[in-house]
PDB file of N, CA and C in Angstrom:
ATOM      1  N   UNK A   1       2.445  11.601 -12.841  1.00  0.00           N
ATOM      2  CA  UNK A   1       1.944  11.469 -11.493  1.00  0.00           C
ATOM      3  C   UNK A   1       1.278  10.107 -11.356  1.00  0.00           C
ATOM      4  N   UNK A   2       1.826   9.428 -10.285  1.00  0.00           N
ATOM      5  CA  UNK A   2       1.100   7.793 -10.284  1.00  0.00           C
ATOM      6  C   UNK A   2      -0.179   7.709  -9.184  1.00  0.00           C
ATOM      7  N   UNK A   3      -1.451   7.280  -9.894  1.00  0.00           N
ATOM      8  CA  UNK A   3      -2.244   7.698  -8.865  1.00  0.00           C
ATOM      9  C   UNK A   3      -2.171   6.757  -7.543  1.00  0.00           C
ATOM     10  N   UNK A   4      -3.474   7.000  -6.861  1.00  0.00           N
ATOM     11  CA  UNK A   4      -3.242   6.457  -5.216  1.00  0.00           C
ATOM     12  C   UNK A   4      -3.563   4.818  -5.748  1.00  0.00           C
ATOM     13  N   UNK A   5      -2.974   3.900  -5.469  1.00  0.00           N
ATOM     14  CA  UNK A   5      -2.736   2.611  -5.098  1.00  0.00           C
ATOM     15  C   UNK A   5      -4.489   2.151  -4.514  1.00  0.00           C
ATOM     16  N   UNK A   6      -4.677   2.627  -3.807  1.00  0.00           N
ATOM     17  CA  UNK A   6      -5.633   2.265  -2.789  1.00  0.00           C
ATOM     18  C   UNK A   6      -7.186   2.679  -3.418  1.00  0.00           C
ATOM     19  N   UNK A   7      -7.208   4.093  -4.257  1.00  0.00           N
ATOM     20  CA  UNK A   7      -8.261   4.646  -4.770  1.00  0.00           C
ATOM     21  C   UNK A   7      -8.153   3.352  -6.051  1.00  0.00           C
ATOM     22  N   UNK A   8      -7.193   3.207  -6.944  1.00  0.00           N
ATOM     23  CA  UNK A   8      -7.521   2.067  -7.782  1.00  0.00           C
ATOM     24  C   UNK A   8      -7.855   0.822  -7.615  1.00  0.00           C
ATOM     25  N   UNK A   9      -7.416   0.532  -6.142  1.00  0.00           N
ATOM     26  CA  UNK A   9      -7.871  -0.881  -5.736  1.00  0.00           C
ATOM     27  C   UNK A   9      -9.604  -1.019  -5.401  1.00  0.00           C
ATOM     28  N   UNK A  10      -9.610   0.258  -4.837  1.00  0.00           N
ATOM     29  CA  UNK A  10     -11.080   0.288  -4.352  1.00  0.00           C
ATOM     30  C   UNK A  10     -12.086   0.556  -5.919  1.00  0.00           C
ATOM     31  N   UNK A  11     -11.920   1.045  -6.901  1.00  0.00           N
ATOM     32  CA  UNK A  11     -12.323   1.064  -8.032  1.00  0.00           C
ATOM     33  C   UNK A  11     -12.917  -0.245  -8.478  1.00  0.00           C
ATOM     34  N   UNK A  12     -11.952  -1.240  -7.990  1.00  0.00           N
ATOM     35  CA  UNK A  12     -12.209  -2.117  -8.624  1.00  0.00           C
ATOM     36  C   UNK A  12     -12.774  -3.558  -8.371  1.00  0.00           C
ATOM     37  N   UNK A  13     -12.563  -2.801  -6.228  1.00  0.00           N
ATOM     38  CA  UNK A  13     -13.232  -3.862  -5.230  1.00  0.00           C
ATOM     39  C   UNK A  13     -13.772  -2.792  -4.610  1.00  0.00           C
ATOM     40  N   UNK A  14     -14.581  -2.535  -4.225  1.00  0.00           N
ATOM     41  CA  UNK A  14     -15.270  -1.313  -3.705  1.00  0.00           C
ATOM     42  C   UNK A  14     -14.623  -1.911  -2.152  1.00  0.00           C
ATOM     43  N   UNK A  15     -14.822  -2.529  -1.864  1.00  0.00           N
ATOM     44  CA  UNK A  15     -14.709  -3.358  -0.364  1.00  0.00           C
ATOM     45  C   UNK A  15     -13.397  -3.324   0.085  1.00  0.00           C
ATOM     46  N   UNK A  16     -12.695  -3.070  -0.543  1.00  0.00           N
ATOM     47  CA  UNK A  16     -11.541  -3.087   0.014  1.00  0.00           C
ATOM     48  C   UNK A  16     -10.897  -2.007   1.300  1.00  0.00           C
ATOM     49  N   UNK A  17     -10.245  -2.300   1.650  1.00  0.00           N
ATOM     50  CA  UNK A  17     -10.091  -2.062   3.228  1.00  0.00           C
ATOM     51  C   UNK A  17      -8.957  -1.069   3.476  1.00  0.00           C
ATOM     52  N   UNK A  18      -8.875  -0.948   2.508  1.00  0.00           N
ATOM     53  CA  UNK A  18      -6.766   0.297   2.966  1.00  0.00           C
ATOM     54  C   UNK A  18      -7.229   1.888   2.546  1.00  0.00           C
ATOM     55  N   UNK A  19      -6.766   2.572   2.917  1.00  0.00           N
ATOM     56  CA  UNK A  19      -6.551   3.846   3.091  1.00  0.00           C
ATOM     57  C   UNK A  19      -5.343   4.522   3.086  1.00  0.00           C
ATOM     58  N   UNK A  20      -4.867   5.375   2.201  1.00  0.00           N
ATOM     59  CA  UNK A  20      -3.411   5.858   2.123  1.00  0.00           C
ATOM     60  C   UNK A  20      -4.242   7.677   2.916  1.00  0.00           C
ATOM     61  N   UNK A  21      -2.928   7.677   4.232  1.00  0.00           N
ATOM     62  CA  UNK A  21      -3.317   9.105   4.782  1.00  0.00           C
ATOM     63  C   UNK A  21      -3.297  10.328   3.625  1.00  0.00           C
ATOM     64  N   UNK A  22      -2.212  10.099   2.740  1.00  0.00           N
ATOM     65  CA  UNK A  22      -1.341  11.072   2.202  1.00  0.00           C
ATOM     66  C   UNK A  22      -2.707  11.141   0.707  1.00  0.00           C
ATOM     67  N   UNK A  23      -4.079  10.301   0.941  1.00  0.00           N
ATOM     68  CA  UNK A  23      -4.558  10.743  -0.188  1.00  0.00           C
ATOM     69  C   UNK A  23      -6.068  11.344   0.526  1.00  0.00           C
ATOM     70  N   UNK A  24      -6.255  12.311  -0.385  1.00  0.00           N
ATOM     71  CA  UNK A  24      -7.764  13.374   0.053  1.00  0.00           C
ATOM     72  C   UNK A  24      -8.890  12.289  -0.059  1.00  0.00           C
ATOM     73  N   UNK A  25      -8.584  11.749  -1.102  1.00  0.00           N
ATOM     74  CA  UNK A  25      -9.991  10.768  -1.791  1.00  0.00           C
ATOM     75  C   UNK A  25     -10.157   9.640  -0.938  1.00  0.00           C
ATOM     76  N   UNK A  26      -8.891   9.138  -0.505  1.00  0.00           N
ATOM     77  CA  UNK A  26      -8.845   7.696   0.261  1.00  0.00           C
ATOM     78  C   UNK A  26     -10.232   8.732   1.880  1.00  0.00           C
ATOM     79  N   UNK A  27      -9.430   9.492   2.241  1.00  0.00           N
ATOM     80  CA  UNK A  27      -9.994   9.834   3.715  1.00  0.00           C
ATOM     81  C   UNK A  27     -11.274  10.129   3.289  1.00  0.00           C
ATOM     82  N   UNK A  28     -11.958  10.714   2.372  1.00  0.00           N
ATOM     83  CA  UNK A  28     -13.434  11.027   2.052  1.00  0.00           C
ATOM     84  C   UNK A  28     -13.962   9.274   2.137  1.00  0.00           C
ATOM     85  N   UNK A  29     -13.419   8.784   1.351  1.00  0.00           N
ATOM     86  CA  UNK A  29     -13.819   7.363   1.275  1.00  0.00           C
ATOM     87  C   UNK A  29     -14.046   6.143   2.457  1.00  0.00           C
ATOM     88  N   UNK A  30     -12.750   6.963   3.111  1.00  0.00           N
ATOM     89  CA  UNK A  30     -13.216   6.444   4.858  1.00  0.00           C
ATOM     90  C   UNK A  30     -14.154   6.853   6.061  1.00  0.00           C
ATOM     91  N   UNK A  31     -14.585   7.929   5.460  1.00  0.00           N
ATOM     92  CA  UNK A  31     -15.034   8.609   6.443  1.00  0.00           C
ATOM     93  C   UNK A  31     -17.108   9.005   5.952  1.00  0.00           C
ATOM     94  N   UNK A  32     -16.910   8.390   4.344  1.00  0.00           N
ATOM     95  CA  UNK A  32     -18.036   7.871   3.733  1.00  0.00           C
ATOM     96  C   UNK A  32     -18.786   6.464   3.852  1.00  0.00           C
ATOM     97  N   UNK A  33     -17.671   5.716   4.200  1.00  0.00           N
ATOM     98  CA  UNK A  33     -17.907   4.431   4.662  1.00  0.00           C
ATOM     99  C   UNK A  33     -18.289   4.270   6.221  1.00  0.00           C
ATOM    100  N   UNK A  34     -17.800   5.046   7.077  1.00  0.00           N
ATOM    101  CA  UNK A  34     -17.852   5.142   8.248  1.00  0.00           C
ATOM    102  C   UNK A  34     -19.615   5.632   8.557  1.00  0.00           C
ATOM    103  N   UNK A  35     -19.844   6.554   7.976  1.00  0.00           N
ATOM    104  CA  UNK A  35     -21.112   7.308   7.774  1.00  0.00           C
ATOM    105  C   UNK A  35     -22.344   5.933   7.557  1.00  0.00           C
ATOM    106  N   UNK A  36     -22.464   5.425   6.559  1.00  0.00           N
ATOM    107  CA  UNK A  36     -22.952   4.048   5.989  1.00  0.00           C
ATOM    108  C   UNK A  36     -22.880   2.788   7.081  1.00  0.00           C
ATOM    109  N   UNK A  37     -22.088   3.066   7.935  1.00  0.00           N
ATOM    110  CA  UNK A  37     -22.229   1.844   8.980  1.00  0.00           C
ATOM    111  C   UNK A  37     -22.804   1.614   9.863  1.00  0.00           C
ATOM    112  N   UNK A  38     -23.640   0.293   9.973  1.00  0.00           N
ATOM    113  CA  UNK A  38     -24.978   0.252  10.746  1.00  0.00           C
ATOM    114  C   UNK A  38     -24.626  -1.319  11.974  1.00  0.00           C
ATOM    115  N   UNK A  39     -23.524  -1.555  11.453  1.00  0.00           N
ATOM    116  CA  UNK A  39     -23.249  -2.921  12.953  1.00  0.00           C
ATOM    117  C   UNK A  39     -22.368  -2.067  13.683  1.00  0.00           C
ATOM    118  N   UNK A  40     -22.204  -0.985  14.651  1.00  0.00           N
ATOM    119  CA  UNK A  40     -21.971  -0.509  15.258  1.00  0.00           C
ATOM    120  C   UNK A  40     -22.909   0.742  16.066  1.00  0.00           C
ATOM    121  N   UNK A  41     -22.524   0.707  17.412  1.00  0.00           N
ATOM    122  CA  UNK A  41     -23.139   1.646  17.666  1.00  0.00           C
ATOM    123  C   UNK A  41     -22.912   3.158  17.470  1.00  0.00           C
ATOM    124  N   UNK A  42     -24.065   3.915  17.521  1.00  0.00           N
ATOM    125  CA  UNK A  42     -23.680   5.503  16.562  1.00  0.00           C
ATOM    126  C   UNK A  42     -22.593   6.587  17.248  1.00  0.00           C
ATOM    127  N   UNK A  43     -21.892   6.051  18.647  1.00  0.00           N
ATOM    128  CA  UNK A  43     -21.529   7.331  19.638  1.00  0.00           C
ATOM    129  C   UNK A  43     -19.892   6.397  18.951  1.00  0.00           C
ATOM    130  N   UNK A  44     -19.550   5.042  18.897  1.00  0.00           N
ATOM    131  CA  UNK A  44     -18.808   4.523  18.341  1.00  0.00           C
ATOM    132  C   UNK A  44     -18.521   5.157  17.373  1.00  0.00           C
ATOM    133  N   UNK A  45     -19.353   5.012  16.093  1.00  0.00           N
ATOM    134  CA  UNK A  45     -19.087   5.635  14.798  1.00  0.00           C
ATOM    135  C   UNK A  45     -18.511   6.890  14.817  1.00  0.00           C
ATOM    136  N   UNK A  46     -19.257   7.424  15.786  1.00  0.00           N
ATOM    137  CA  UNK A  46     -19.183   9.044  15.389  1.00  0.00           C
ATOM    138  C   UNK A  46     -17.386   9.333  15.822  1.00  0.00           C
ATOM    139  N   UNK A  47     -16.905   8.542  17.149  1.00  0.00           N
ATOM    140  CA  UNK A  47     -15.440   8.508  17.574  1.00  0.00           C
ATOM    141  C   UNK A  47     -14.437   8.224  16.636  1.00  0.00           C
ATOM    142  N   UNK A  48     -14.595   7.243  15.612  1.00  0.00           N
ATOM    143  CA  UNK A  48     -13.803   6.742  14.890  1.00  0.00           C
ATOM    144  C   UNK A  48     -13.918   8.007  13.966  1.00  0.00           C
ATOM    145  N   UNK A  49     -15.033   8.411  13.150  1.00  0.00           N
ATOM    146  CA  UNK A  49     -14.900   9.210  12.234  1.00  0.00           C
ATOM    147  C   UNK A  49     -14.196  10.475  12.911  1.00  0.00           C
ATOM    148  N   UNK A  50     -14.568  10.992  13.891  1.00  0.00           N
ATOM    149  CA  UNK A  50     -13.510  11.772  14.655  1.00  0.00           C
ATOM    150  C   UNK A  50     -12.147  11.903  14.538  1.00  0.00           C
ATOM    151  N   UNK A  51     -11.833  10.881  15.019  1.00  0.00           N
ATOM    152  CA  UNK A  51     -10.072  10.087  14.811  1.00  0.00           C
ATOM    153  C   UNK A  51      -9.864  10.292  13.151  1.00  0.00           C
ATOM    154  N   UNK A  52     -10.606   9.516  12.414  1.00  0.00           N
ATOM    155  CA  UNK A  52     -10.263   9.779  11.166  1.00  0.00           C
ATOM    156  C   UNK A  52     -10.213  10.909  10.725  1.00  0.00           C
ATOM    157  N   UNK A  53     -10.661  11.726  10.504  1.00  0.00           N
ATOM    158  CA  UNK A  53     -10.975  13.527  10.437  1.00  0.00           C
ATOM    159  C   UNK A  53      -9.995  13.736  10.645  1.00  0.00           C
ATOM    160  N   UNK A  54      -9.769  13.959  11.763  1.00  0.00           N
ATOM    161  CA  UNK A  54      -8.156  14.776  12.424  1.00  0.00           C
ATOM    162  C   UNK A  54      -7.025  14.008  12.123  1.00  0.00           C
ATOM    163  N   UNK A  55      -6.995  12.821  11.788  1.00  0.00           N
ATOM    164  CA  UNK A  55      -5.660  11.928  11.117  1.00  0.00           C
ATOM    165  C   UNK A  55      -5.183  12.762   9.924  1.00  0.00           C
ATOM    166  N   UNK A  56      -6.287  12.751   9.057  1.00  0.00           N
ATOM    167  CA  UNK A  56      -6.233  13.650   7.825  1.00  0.00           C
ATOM    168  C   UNK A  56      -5.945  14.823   7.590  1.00  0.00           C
ATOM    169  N   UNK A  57      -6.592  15.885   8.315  1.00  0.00           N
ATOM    170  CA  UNK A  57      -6.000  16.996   8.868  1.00  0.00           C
ATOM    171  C   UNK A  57      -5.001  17.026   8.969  1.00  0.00           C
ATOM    172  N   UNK A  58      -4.402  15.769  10.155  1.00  0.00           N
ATOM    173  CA  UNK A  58      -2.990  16.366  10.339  1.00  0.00           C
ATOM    174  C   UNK A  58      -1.814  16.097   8.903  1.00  0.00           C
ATOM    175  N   UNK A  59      -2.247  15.321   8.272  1.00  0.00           N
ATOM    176  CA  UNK A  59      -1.696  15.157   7.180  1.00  0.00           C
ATOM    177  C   UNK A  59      -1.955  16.120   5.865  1.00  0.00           C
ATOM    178  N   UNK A  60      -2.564  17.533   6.209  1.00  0.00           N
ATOM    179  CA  UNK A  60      -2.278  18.621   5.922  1.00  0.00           C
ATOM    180  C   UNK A  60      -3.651  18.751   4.617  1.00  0.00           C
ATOM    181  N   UNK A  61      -5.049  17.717   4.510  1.00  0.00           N
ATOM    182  CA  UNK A  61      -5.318  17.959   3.813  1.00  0.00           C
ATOM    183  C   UNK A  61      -6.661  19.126   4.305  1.00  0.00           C
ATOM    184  N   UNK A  62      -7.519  19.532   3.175  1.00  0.00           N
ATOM    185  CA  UNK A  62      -8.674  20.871   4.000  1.00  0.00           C
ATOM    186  C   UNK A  62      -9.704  20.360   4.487  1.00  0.00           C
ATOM    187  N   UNK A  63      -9.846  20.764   5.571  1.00  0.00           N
ATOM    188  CA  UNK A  63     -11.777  20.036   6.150  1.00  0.00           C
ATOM    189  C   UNK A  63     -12.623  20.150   5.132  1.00  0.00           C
ATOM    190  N   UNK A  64     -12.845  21.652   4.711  1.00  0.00           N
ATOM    191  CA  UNK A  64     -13.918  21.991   3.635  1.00  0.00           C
ATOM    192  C   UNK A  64     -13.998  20.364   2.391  1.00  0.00           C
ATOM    193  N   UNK A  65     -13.051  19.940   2.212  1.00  0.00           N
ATOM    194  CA  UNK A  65     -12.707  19.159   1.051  1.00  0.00           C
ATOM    195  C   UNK A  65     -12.866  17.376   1.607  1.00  0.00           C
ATOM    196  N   UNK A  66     -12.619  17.648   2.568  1.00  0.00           N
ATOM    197  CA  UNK A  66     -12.993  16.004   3.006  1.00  0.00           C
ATOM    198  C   UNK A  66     -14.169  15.761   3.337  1.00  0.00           C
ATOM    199  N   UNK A  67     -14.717  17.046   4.301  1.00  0.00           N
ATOM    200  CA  UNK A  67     -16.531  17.248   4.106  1.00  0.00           C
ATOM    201  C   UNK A  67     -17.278  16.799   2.853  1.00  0.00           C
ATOM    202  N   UNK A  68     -16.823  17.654   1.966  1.00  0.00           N
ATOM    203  CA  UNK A  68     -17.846  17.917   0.577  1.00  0.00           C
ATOM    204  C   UNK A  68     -17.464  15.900  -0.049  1.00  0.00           C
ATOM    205  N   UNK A  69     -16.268  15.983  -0.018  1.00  0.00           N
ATOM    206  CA  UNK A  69     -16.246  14.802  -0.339  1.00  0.00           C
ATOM    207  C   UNK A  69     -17.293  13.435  -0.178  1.00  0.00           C
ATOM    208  N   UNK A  70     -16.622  13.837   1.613  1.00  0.00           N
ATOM    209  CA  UNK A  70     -17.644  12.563   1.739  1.00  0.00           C
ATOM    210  C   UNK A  70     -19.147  12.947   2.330  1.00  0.00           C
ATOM    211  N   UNK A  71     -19.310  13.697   2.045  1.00  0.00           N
ATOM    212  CA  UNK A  71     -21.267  13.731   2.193  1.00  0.00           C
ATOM    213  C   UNK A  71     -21.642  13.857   0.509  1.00  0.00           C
ATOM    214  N   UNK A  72     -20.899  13.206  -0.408  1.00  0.00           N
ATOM    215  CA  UNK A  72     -21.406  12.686  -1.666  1.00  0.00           C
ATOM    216  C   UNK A  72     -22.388  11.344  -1.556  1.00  0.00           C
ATOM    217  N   UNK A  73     -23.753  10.867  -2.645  1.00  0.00           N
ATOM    218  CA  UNK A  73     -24.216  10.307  -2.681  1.00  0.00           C
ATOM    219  C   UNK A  73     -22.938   8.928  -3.069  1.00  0.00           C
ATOM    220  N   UNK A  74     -22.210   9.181  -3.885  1.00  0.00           N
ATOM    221  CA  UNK A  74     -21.304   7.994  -4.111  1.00  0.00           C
ATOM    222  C   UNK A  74     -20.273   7.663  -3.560  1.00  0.00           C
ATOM    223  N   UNK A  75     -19.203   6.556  -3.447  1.00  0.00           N
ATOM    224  CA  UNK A  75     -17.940   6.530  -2.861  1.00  0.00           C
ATOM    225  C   UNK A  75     -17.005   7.442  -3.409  1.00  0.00           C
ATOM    226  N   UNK A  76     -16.430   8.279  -2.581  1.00  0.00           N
ATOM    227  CA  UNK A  76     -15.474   8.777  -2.952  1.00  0.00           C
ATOM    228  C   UNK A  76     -14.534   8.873  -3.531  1.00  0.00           C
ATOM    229  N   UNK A  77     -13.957   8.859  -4.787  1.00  0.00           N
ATOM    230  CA  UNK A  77     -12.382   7.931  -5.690  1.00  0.00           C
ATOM    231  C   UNK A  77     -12.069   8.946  -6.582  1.00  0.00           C
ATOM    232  N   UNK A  78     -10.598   8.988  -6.274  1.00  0.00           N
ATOM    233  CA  UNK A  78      -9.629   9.958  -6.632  1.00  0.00           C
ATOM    234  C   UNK A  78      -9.801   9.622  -8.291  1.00  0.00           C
ATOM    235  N   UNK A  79     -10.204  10.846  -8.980  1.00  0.00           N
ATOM    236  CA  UNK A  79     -10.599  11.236 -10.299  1.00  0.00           C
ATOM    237  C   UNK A  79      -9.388  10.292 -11.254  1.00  0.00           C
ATOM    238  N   UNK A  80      -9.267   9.971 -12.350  1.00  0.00           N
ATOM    239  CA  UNK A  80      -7.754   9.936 -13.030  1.00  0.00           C
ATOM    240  C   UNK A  80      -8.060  10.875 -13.378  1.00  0.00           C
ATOM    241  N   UNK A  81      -6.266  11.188 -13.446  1.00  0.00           N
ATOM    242  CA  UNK A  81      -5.943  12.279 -14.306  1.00  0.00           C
ATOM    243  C   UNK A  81      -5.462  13.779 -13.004  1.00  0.00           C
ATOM    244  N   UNK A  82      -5.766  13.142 -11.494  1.00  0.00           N
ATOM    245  CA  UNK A  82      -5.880  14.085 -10.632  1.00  0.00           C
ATOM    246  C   UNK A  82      -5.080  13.331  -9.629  1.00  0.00           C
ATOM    247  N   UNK A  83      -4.076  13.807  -8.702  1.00  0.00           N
ATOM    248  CA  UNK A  83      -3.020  13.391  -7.941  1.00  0.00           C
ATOM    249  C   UNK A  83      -4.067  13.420  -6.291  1.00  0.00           C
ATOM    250  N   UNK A  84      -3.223  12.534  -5.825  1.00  0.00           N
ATOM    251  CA  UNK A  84      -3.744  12.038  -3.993  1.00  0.00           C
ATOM    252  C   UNK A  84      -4.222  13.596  -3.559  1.00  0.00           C
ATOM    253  N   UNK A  85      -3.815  14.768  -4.049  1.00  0.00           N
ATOM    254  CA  UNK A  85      -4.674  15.712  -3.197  1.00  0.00           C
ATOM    255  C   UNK A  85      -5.840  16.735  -3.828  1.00  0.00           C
ATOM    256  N   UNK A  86      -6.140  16.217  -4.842  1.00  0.00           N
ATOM    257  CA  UNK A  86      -6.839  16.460  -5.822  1.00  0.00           C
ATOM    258  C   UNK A  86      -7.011  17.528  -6.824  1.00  0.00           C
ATOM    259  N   UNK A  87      -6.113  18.016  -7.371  1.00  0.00           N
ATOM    260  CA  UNK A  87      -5.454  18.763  -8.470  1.00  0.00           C
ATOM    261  C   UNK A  87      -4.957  18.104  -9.300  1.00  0.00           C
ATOM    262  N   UNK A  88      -5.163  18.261 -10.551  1.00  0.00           N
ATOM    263  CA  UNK A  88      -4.834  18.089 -11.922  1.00  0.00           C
ATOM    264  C   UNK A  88      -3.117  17.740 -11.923  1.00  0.00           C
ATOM    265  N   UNK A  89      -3.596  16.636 -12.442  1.00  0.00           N
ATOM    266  CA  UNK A  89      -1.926  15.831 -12.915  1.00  0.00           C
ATOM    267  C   UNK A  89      -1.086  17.051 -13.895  1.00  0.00           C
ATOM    268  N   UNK A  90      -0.027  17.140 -14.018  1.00  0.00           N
ATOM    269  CA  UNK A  90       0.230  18.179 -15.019  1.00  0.00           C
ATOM    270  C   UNK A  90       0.531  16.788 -16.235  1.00  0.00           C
ATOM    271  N   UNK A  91       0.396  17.472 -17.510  1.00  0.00           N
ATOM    272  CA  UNK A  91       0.158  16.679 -18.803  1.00  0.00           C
ATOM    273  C   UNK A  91       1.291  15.995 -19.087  1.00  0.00           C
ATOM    274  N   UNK A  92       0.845  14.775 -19.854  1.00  0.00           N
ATOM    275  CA  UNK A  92       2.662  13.922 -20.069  1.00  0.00           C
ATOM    276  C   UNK A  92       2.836  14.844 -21.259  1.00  0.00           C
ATOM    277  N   UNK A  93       4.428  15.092 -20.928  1.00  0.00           N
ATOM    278  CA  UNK A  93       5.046  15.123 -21.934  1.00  0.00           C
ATOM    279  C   UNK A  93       5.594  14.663 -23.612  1.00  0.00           C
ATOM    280  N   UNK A  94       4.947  15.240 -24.796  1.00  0.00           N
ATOM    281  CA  UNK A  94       5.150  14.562 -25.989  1.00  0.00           C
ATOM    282  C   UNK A  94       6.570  14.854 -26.460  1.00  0.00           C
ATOM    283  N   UNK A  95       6.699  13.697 -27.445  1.00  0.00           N
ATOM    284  CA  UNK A  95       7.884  13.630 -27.798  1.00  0.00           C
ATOM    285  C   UNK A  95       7.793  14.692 -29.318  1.00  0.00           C
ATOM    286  N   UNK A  96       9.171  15.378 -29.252  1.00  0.00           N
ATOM    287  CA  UNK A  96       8.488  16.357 -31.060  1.00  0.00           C
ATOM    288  C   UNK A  96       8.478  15.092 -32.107  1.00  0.00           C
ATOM    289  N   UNK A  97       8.126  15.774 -33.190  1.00  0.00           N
ATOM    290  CA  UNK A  97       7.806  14.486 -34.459  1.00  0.00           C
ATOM    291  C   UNK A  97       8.648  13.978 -34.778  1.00  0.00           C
ATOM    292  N   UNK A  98      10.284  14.440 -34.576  1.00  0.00           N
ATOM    293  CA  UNK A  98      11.134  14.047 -35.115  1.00  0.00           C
ATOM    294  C   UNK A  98      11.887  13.159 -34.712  1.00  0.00           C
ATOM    295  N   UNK A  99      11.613  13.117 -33.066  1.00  0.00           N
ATOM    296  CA  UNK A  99      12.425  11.944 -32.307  1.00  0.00           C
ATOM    297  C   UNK A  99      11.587  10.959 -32.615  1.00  0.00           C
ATOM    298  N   UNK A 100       9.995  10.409 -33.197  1.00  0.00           N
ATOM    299  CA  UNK A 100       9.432   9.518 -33.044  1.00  0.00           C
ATOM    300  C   UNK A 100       9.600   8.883 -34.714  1.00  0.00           C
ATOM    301  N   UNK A 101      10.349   9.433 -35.270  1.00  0.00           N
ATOM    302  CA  UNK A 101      10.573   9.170 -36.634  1.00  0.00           C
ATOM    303  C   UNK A 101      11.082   7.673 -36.752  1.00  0.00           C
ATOM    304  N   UNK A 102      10.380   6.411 -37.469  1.00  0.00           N
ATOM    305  CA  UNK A 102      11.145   5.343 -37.752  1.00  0.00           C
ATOM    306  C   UNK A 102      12.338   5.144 -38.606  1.00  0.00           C
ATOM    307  N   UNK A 103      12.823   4.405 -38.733  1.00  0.00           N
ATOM    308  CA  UNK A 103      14.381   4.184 -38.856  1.00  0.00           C
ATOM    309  C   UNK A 103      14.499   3.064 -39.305  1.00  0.00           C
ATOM    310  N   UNK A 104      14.445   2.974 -40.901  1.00  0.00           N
ATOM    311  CA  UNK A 104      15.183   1.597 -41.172  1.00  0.00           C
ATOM    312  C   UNK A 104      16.232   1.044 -40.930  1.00  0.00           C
ATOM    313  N   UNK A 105      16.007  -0.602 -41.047  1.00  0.00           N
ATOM    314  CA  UNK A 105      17.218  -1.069 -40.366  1.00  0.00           C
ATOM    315  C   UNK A 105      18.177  -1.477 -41.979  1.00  0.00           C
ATOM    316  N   UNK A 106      17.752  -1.195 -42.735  1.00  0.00           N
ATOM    317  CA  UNK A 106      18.884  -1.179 -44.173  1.00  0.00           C
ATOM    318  C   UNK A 106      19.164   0.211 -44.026  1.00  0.00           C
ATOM    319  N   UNK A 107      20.233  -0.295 -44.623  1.00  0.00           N
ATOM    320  CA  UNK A 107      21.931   1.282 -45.065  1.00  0.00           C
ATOM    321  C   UNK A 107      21.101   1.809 -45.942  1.00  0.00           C
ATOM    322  N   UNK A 108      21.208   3.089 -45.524  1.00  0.00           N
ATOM    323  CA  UNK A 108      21.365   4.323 -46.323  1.00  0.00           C
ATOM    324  C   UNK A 108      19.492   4.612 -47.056  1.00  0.00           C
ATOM    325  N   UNK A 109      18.533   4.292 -46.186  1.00  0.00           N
ATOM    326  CA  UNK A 109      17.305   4.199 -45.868  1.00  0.00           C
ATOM    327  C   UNK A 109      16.897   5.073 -44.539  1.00  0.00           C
ATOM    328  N   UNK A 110      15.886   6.339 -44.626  1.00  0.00           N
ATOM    329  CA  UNK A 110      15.740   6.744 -43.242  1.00  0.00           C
ATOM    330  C   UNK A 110      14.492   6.486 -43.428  1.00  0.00           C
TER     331      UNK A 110
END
């Protein structure tokens, strides 16, 4: 599972500016940031976070979960190890011992 693009960018620039709809963490993160903003006025804010809310929604993720999200003390960012809607990656796959076996490159040597 490849995580969200946008949750790693912001990891690593907090500031950064993109939002993927299709991720739970991105919309907590927007809508945490939105909360935190003080050069706007508050009936403003409150519209946009509105809009944002229901964007998300409609992109099928749970209120309960974008709430809890973003009324966290920290920015919001999609866990590793946990996919854009926040459930557990399922585990990579190992190879058995025997396919990882080296192989000399002289005859008649395994």
């Amino acid at each position: 599972m490849k995580p969200c693009e946008d949750c790693q960018a912001s990891r690593e620039a907090p500031a950064h500016a993109l939002h993927c709809p299709t991720c739970l963490w991105c919309g907590a993160r927007l809508l945490w940031k939105l909360a935190r903003l003080k050069t706007r006025p508050p009936k403003e804010i409150k519209q946009r976070q509105t809009r944002v809310f229901n964007d998300w929604l409609r992109y099928g993720h749970g209120q309960e979960a974008l709430r809890a999200l973003a009324s966290g003390e920290e920015m919001p960012l999609q866990p590793i190890g946990q996919d854009a809607n926040g459930e557990s990656a399922p585990p990579t796959p190992t190879k058995p011992h025997s396919a990882t076996k080296k192989r000399s490159l002289r005859r008649g040597k395994d």
